[in-house]
N, C-alpha and C. Protein backbone atom coordinates (compact mmCIF):
# COMPACT_ATOMS: atom_id res chain seq x y z
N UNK A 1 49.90 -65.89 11.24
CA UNK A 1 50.00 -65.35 9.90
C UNK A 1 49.07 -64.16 9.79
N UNK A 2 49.31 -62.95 9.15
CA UNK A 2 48.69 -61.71 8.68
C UNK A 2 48.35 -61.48 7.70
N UNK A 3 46.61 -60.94 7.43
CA UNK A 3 46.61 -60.97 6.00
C UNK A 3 46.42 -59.48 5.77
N UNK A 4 47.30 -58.63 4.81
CA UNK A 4 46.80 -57.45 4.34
C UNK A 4 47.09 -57.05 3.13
N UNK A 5 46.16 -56.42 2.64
CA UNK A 5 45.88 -56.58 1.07
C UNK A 5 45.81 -54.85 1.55
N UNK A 6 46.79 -54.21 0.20
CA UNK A 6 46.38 -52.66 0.10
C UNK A 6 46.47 -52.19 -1.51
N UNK A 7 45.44 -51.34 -1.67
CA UNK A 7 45.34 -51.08 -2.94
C UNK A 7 44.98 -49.49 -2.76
N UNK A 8 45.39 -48.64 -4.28
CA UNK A 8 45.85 -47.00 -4.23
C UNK A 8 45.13 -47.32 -5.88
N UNK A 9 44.14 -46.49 -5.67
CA UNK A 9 43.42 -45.67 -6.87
C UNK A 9 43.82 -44.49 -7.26
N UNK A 10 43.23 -44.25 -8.40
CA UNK A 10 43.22 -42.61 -8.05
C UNK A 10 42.70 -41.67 -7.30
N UNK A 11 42.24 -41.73 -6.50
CA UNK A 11 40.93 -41.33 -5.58
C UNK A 11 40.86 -42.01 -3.95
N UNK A 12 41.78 -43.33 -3.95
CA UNK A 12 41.14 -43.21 -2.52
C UNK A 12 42.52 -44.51 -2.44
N UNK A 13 43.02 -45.15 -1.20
CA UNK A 13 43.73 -45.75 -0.95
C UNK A 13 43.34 -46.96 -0.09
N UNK A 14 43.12 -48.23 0.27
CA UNK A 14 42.67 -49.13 0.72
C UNK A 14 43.68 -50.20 1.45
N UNK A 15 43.28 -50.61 3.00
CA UNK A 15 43.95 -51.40 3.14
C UNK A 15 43.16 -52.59 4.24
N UNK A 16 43.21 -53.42 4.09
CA UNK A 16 42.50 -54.98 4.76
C UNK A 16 43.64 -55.42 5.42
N UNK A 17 43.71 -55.57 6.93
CA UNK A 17 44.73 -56.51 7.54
C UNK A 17 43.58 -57.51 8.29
N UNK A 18 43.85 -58.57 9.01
CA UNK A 18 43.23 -59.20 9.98
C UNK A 18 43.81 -58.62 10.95
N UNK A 19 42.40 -59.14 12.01
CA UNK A 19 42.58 -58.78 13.62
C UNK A 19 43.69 -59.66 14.63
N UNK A 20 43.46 -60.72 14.27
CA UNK A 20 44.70 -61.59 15.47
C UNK A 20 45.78 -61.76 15.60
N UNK A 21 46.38 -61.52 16.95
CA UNK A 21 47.51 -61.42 17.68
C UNK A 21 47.73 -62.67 18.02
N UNK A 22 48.78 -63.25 18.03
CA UNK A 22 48.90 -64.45 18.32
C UNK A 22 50.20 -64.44 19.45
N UNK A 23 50.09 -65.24 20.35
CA UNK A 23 51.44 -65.12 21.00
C UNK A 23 52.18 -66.26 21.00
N UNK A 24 53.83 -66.46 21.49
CA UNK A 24 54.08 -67.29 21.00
C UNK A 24 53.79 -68.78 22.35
N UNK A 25 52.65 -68.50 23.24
CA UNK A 25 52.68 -69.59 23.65
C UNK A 25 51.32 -70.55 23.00
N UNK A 26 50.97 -69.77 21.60
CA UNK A 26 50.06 -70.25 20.60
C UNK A 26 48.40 -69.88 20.95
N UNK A 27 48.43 -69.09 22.45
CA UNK A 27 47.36 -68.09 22.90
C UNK A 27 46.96 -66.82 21.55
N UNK A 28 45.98 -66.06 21.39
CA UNK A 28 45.68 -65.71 20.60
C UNK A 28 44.67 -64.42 21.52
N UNK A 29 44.48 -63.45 20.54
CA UNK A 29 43.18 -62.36 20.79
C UNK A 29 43.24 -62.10 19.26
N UNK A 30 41.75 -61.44 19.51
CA UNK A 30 41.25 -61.25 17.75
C UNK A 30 40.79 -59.75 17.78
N UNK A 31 41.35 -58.86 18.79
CA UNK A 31 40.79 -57.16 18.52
C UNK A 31 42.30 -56.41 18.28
N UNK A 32 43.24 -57.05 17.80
CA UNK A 32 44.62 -56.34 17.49
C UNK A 32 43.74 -54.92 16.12
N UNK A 33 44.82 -53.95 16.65
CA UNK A 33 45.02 -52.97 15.42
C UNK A 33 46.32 -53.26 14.66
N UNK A 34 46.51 -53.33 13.22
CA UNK A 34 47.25 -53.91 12.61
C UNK A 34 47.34 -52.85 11.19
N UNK A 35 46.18 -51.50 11.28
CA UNK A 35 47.02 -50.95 10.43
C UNK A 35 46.50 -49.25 10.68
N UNK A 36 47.36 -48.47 10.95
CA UNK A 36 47.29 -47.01 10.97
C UNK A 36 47.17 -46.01 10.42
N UNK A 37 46.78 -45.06 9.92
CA UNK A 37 46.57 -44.06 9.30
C UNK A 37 47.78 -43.25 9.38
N UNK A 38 48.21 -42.53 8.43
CA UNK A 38 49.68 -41.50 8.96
C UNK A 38 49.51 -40.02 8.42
N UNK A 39 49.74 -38.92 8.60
CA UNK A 39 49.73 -37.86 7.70
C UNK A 39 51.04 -36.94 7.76
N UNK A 40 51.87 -37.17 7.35
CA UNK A 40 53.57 -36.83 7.22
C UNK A 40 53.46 -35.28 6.21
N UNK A 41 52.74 -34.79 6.06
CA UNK A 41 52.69 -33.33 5.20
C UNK A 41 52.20 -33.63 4.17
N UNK A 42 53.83 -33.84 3.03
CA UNK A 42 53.16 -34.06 1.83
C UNK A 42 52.63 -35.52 1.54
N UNK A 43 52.82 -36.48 2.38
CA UNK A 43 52.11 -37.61 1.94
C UNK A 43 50.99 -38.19 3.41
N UNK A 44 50.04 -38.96 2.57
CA UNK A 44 49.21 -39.30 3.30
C UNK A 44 48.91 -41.00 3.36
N UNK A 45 48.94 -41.46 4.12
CA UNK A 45 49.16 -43.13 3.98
C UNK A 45 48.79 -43.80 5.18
N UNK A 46 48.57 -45.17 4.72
CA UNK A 46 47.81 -46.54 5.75
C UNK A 46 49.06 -47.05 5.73
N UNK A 47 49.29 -47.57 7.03
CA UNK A 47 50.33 -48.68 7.28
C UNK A 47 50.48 -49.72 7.92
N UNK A 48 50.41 -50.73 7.81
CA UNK A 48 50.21 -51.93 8.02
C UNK A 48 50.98 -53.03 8.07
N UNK A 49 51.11 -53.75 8.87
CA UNK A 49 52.27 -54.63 9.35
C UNK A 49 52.05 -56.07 9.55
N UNK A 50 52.85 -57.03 9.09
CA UNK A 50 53.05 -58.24 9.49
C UNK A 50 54.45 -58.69 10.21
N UNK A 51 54.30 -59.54 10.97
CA UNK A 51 55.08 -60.30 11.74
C UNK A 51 55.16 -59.62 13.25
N UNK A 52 56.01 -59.26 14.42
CA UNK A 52 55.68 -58.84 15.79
C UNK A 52 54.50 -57.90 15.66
N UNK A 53 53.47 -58.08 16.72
CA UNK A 53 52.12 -57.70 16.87
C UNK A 53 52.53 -56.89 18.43
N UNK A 54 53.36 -57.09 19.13
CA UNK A 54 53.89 -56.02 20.40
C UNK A 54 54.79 -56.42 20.73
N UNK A 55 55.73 -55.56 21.77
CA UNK A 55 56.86 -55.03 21.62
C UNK A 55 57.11 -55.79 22.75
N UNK A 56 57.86 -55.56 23.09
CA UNK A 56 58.84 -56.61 24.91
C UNK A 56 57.78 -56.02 26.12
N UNK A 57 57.13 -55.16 25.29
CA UNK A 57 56.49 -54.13 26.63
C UNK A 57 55.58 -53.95 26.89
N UNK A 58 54.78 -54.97 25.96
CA UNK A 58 53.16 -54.88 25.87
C UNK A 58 52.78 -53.79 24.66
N UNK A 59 53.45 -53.47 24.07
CA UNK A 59 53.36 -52.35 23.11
C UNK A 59 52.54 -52.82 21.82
N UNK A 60 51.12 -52.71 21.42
CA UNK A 60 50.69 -52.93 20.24
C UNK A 60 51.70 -52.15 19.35
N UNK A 61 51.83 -53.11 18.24
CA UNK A 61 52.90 -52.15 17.20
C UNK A 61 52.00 -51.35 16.64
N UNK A 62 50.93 -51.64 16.36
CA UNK A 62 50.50 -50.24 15.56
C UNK A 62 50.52 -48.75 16.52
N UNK A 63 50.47 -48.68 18.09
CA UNK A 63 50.17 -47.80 18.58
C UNK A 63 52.56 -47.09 18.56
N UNK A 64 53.10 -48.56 18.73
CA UNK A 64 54.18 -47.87 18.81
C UNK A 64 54.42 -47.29 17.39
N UNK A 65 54.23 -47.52 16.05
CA UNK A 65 54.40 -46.87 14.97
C UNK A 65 53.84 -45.46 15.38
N UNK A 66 52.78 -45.24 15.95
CA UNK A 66 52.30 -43.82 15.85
C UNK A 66 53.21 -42.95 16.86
N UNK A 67 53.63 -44.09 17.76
CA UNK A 67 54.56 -42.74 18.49
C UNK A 67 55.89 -42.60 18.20
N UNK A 68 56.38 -43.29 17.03
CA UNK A 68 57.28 -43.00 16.69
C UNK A 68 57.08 -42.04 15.47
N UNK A 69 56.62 -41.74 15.10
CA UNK A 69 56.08 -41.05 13.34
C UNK A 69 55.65 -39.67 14.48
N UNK A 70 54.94 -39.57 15.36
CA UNK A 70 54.41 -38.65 15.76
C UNK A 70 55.42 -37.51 16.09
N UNK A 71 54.59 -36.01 15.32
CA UNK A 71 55.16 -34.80 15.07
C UNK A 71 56.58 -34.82 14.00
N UNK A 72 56.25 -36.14 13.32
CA UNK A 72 57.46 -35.61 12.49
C UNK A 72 57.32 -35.24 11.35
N UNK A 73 57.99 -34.70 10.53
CA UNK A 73 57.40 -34.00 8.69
C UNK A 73 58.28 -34.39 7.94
N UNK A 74 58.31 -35.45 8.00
CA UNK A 74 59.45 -36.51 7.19
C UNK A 74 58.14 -36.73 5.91
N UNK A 75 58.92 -37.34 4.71
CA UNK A 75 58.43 -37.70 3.75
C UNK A 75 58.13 -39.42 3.82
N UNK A 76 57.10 -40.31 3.19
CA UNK A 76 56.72 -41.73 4.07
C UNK A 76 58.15 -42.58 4.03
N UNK A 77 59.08 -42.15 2.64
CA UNK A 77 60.41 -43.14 2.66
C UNK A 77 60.81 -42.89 3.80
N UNK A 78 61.17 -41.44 4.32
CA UNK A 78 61.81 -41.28 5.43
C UNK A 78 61.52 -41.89 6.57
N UNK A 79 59.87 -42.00 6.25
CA UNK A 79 59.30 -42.50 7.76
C UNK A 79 59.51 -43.70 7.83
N UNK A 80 59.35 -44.81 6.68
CA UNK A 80 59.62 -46.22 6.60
C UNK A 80 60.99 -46.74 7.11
N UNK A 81 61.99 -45.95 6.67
CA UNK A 81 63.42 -46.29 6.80
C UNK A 81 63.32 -46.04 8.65
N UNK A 82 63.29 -44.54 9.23
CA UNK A 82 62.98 -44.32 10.50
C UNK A 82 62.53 -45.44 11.19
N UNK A 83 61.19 -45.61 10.89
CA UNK A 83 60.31 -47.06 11.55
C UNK A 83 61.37 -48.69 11.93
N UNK A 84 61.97 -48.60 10.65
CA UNK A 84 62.54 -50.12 10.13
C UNK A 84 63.96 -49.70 11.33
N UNK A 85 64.77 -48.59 11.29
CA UNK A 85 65.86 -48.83 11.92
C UNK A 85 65.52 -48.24 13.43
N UNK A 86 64.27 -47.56 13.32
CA UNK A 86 64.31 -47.87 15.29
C UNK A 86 63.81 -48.92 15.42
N UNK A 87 62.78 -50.12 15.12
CA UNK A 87 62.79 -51.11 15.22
C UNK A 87 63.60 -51.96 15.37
N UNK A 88 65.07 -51.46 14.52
CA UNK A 88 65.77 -52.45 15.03
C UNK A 88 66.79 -52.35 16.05
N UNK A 89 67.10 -50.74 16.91
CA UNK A 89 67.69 -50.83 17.53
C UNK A 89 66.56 -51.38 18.98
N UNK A 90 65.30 -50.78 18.68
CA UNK A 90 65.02 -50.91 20.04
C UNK A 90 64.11 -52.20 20.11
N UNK A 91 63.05 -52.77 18.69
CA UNK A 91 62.54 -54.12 19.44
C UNK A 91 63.35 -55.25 18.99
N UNK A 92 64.70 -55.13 18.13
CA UNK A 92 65.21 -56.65 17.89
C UNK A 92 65.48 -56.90 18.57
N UNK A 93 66.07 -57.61 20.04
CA UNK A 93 66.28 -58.12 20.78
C UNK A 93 65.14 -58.98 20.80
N UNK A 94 63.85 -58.12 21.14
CA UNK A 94 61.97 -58.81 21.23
C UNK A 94 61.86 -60.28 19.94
N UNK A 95 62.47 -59.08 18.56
CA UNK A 95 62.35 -59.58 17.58
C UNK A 95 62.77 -61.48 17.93
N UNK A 96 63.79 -61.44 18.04
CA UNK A 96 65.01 -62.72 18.11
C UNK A 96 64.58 -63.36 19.35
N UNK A 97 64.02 -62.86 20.28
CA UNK A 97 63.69 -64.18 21.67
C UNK A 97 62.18 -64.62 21.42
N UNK A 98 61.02 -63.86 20.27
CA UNK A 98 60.32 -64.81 19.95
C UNK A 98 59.88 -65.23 18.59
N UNK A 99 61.49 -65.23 18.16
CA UNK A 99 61.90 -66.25 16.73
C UNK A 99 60.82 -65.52 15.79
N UNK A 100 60.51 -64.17 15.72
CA UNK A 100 60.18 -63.62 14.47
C UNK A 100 61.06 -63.15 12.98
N UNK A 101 60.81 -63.92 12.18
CA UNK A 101 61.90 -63.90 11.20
C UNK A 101 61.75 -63.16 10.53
N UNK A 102 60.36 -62.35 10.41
CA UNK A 102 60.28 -61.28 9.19
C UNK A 102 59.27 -60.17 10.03
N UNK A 103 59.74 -58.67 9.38
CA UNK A 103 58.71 -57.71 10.35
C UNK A 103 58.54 -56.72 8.85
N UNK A 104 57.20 -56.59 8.37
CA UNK A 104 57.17 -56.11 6.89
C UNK A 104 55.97 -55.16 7.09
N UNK A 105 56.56 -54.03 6.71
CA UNK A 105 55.29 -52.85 6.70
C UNK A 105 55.46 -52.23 5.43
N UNK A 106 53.94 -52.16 5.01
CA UNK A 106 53.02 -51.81 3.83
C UNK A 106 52.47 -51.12 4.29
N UNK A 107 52.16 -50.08 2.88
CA UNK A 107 52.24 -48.78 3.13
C UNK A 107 50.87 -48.03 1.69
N UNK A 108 49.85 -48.05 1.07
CA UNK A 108 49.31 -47.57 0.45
C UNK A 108 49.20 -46.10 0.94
N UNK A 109 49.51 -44.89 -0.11
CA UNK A 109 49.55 -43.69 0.23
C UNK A 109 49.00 -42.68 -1.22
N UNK A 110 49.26 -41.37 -0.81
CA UNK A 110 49.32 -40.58 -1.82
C UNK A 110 50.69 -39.47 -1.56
N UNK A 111 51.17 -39.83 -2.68
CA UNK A 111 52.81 -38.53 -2.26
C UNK A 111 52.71 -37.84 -3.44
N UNK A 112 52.37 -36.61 -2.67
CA UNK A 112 52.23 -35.65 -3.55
C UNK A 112 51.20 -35.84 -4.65
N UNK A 113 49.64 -35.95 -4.19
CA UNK A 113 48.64 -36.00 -5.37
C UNK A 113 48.75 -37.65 -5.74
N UNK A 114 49.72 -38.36 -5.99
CA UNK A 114 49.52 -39.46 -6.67
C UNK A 114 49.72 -40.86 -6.04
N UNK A 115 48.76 -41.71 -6.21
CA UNK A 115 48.81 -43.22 -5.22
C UNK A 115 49.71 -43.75 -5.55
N UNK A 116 50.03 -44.45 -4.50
CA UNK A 116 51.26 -45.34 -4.72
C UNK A 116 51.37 -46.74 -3.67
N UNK A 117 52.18 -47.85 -3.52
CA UNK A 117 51.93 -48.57 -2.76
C UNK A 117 53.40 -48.73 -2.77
N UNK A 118 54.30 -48.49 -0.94
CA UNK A 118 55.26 -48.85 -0.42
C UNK A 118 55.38 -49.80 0.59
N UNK A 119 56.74 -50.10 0.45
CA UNK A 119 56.73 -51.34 1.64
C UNK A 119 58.38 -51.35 1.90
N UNK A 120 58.53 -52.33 3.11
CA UNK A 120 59.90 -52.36 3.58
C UNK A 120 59.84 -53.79 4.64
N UNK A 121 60.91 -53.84 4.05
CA UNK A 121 60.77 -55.79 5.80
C UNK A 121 62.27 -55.84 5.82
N UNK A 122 61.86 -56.53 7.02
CA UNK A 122 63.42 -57.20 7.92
C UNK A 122 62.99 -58.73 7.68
N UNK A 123 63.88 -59.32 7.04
CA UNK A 123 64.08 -60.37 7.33
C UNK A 123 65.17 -61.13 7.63
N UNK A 124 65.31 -62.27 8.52
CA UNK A 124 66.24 -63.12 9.08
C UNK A 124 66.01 -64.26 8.30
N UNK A 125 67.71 -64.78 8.07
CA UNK A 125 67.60 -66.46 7.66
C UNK A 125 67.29 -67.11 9.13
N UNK A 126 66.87 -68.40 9.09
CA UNK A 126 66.32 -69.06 10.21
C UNK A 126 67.69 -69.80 10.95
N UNK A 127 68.99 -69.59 10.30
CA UNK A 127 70.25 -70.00 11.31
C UNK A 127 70.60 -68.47 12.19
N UNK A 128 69.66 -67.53 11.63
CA UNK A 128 70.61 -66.44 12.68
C UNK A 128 70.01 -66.30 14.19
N UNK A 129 68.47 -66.92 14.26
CA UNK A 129 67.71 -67.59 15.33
C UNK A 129 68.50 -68.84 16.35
N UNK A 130 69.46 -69.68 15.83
CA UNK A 130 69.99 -70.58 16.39
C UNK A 130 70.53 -70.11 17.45
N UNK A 131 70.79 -70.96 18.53
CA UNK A 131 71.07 -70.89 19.75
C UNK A 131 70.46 -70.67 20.96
């Protein structure tokens, strides 16, 4: 389980995740990065994720979020939607062989001058795991 709490002032944007990775043979590490900084032009934002912690490939997700966002000048919706559907072409497979049912990234930012707090998730009912 992941805990992250994000909050957007007027002035400054905040976000708290925990450190641990858990795997699914119930092994664990506690130095995961779990939430990133982004700067997309006009918006500026923390992003932060629950549910897969790396990819089929050893991939910390926070480091693959950055290389996917990286050099692009998309606006953060753009980047969220981007994130959510290469995720799903390239880690659902990962997603579904270790029965992660939900992959949800939060997003505290400023677009254009003013805070705001976004988010986006995949989730699965637990029969589409069957088999």
């Amino acid at each position: 389980m992941t805990l992250a709490i994000a909050l957007a002032g007027s002035r400054s944007i905040w976000m708290l995740t925990d450190r641990r990775l858990t795997f699914a043979d119930g092994s664990f590490r506690d130095d995961a990065i779990k939430c990133v900084g982004v700067d997309l032009g006009s918006s500026r934002a923390l992003l932060g994720y629950a549910g897969l912690g790396v990819t089929g490939a050893g991939t910390e997700f926070s480091i693959w979020v950055s290389n996917v966002l990286r050099g692009q000048r998309i606006t953060l919706d753009q980047a969220m939607v981007c994130l959510m559907v290469t995720m799903l072409r390239s880690v659902h497979p990962h997603l579904i062989k270790e029965r992660v049912r939900s992959q949800v990234l939060l997003a505290p930012q400023f677009e254009n001058g003013l805070p705001q707090i976004d988010g986006v998730d995949r989730v699965e009912s637990p029969e589409s795991h069957a088999g």
